[in-house]
N, C-alpha and C. Protein backbone atom coordinates (compact mmCIF):
# COMPACT_ATOMS: atom_id res chain seq x y z
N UNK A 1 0.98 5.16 -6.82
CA UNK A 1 1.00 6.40 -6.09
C UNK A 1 0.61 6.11 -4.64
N UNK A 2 1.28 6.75 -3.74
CA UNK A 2 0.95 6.77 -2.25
C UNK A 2 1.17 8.19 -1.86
N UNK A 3 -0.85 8.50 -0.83
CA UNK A 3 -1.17 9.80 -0.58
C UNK A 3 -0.45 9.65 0.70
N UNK A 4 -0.52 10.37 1.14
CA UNK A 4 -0.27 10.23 3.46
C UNK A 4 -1.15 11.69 3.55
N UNK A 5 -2.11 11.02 4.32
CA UNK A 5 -3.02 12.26 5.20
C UNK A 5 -3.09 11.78 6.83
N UNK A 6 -3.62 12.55 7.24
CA UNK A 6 -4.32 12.29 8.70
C UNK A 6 -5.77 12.08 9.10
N UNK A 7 -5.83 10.60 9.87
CA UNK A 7 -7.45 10.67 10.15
C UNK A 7 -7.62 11.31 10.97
N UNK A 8 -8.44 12.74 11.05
CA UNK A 8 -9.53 13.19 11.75
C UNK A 8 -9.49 12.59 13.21
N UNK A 9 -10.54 11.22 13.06
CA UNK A 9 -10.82 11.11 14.29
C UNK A 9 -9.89 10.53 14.95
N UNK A 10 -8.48 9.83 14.53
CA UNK A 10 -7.53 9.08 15.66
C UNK A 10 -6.04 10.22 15.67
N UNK A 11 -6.02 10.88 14.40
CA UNK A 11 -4.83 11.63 14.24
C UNK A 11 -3.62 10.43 14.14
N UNK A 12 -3.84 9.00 13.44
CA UNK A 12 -3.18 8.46 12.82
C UNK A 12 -2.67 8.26 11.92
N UNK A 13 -1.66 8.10 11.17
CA UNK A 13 -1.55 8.83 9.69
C UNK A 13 -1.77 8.08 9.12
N UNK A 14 -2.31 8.13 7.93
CA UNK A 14 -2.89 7.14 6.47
C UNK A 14 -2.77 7.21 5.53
N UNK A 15 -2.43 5.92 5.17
CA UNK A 15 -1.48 5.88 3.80
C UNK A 15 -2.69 5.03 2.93
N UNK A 16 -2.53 5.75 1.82
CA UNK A 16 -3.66 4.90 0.66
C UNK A 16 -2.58 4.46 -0.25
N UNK A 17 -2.48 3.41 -0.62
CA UNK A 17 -1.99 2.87 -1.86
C UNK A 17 -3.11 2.88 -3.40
N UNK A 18 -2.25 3.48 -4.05
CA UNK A 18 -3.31 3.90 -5.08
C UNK A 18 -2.38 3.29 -6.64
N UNK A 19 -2.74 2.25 -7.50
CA UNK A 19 -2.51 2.20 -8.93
C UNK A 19 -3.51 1.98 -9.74
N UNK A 20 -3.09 1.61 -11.22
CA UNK A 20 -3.60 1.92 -12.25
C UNK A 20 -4.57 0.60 -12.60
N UNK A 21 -5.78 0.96 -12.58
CA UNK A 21 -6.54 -0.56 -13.19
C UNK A 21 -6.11 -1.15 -13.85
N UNK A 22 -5.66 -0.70 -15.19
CA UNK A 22 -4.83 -1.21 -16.34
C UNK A 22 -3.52 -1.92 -15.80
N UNK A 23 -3.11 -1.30 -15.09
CA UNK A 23 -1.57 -2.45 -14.60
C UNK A 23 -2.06 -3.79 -13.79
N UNK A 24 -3.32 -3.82 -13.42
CA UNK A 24 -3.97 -5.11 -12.44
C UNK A 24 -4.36 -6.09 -13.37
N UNK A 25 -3.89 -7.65 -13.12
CA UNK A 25 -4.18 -8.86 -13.06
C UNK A 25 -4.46 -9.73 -11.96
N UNK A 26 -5.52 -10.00 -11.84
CA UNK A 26 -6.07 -11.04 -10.83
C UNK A 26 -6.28 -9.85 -9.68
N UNK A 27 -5.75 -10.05 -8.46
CA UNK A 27 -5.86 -9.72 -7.10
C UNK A 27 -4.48 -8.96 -6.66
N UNK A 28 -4.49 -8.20 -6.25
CA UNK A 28 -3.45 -7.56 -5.53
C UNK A 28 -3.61 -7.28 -4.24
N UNK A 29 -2.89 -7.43 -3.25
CA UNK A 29 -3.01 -7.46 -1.89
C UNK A 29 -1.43 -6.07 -1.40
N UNK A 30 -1.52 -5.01 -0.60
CA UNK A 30 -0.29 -4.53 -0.36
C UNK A 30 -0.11 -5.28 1.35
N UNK A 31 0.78 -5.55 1.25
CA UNK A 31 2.21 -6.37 2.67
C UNK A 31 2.51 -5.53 3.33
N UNK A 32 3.07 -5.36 4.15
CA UNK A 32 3.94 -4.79 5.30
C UNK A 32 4.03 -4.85 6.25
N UNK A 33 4.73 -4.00 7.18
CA UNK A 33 4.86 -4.09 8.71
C UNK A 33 3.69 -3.71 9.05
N UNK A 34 2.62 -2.46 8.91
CA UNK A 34 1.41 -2.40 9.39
C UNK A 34 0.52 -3.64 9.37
N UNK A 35 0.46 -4.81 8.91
CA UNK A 35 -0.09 -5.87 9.01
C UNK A 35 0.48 -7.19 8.83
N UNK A 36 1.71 -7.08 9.47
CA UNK A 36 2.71 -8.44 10.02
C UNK A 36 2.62 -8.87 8.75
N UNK A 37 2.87 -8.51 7.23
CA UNK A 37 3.25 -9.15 6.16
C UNK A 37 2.31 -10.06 5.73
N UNK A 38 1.30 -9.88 5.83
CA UNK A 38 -0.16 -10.65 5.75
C UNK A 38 -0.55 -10.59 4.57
N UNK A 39 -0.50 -11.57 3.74
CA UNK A 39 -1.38 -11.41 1.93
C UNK A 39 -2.90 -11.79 2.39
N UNK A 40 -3.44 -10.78 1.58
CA UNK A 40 -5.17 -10.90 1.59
C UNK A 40 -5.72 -10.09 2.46
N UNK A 41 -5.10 -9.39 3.46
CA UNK A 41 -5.23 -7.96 4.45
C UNK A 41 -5.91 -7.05 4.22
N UNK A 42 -5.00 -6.13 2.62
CA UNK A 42 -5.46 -5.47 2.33
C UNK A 42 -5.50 -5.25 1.35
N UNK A 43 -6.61 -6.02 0.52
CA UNK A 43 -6.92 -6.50 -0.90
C UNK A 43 -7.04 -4.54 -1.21
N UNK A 44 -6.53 -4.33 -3.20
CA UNK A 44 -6.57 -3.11 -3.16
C UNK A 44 -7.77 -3.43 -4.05
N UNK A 45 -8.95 -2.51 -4.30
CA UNK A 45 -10.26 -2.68 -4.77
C UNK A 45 -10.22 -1.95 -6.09
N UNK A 46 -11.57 -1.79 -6.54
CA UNK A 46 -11.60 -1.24 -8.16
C UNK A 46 -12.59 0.02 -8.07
N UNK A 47 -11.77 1.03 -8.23
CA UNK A 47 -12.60 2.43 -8.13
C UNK A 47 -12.89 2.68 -9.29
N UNK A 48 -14.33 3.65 -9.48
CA UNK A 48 -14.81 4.33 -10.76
C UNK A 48 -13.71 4.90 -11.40
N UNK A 49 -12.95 5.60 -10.43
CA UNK A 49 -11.75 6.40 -11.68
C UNK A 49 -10.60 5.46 -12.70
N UNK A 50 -11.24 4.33 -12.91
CA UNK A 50 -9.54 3.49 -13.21
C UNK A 50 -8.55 2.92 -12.19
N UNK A 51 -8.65 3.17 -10.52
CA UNK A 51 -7.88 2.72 -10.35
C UNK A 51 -7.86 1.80 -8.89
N UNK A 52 -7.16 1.00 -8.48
CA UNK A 52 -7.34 0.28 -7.56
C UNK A 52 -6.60 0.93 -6.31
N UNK A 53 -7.28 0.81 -5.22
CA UNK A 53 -6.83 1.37 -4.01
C UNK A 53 -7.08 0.47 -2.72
N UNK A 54 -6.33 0.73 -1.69
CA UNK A 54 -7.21 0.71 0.04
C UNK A 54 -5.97 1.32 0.58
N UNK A 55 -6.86 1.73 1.99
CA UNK A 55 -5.99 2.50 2.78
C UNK A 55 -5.74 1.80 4.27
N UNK A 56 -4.37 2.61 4.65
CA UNK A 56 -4.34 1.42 6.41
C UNK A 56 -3.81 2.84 6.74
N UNK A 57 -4.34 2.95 8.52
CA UNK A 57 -3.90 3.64 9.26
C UNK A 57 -2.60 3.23 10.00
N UNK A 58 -1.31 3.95 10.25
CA UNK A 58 -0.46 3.69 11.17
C UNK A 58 0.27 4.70 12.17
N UNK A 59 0.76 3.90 13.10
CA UNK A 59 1.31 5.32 13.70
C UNK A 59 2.26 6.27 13.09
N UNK A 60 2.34 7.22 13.47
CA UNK A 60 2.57 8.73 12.98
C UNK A 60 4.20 8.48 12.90
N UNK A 61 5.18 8.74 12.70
CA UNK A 61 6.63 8.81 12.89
C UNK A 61 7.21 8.12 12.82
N UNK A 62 6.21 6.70 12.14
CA UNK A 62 7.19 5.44 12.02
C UNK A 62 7.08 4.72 10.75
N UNK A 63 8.18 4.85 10.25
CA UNK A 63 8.27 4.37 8.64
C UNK A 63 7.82 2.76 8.61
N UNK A 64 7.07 2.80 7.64
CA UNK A 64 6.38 1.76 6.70
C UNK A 64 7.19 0.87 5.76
N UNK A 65 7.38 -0.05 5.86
CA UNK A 65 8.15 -0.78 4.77
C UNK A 65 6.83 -1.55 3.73
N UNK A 66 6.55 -2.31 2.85
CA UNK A 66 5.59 -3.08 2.02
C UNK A 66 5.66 -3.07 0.76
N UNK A 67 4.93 -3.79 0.19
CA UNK A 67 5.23 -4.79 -1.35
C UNK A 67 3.96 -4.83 -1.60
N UNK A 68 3.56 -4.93 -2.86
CA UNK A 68 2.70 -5.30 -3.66
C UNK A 68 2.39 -7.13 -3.63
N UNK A 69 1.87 -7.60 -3.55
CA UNK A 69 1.09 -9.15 -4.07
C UNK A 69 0.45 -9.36 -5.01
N UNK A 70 0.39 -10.05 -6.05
CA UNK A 70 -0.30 -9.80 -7.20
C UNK A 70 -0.54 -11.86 -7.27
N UNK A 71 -1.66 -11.98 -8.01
CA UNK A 71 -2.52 -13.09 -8.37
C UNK A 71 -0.97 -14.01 -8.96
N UNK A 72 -0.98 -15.46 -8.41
CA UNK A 72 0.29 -16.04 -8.71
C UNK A 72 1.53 -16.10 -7.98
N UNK A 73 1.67 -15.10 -6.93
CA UNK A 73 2.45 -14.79 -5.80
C UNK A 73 3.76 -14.22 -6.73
N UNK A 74 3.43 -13.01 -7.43
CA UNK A 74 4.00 -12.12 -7.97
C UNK A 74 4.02 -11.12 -6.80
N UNK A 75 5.42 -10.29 -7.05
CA UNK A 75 5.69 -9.22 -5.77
C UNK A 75 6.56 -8.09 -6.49
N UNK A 76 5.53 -7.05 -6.22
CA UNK A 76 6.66 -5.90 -6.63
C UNK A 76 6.17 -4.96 -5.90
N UNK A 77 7.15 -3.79 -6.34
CA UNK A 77 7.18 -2.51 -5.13
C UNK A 77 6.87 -1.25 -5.85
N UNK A 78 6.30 -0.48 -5.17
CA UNK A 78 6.05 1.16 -5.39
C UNK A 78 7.42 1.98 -5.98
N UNK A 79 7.36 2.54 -6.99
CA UNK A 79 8.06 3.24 -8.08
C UNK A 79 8.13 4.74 -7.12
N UNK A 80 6.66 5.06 -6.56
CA UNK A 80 6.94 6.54 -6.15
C UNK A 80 6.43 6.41 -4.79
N UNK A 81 7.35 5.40 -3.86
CA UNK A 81 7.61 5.63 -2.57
C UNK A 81 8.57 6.67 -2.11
N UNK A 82 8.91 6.43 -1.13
CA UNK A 82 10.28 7.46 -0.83
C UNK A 82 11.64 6.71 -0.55
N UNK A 83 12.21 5.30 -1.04
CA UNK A 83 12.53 4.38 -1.10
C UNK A 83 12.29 3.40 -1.40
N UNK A 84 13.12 2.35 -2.44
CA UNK A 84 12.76 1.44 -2.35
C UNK A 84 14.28 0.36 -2.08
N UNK A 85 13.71 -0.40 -1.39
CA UNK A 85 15.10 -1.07 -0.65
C UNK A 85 14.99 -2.50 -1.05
N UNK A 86 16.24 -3.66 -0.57
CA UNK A 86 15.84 -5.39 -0.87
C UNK A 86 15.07 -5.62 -0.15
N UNK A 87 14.61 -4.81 0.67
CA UNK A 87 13.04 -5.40 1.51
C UNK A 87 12.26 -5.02 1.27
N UNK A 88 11.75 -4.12 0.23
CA UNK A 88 10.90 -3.79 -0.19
C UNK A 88 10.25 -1.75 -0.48
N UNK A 89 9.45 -1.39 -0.52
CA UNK A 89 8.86 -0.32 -0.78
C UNK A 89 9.12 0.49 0.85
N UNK A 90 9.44 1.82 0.76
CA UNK A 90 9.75 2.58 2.11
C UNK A 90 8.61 3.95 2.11
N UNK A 91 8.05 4.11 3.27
CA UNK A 91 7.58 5.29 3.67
C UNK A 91 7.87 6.11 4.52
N UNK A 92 8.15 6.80 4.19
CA UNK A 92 8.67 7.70 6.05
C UNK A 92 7.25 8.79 6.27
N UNK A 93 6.98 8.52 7.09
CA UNK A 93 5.55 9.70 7.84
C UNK A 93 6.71 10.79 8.56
């Protein structure tokens, strides 16, 4: 699942990547253009509710492309983006 809100204090928009504890093995890292395709960026963490998350701020009006990383250099993509393309997972803000 991916929320999109707005931070408050920059009025940048923010995207949380949010899945299921149960679907996690090892480490998962999410990729994209907000962080030049960088594994280990933005490790997603282990919340009380079951599920693993982190969030990145980006600018407002400009679509997001990114992938999942998983332990082993496994790669897959968001099911309930708003696209998913051969490059990967799509967001449009």
């Amino acid at each position: 699942m991916i929320k999109k809100s707005r931070d408050p204090k920059t009025g940048a928009a923010k995207l949380t990547f949010i899945l299921p504890a149960t679907q996690i093995v090892g480490t998962v890292s999410v990729v994209g253009t907000f962080n030049d395709w960088t594994p280990g960026a933005h490790v997603l963490r282990r919340r009380s509710n079951g599920t693993v998350s982190t969030s990145v701020l980006v600018e407002p009006g400009q679509p997001v492309q990114f992938r999942y990383l998983a332990t082993g250099g496994v790669w897959f993509d968001d099911e309930s983006a708003d696209a998913v393309t051969r490059e990967g997972s799509l967001v449009r803000l």
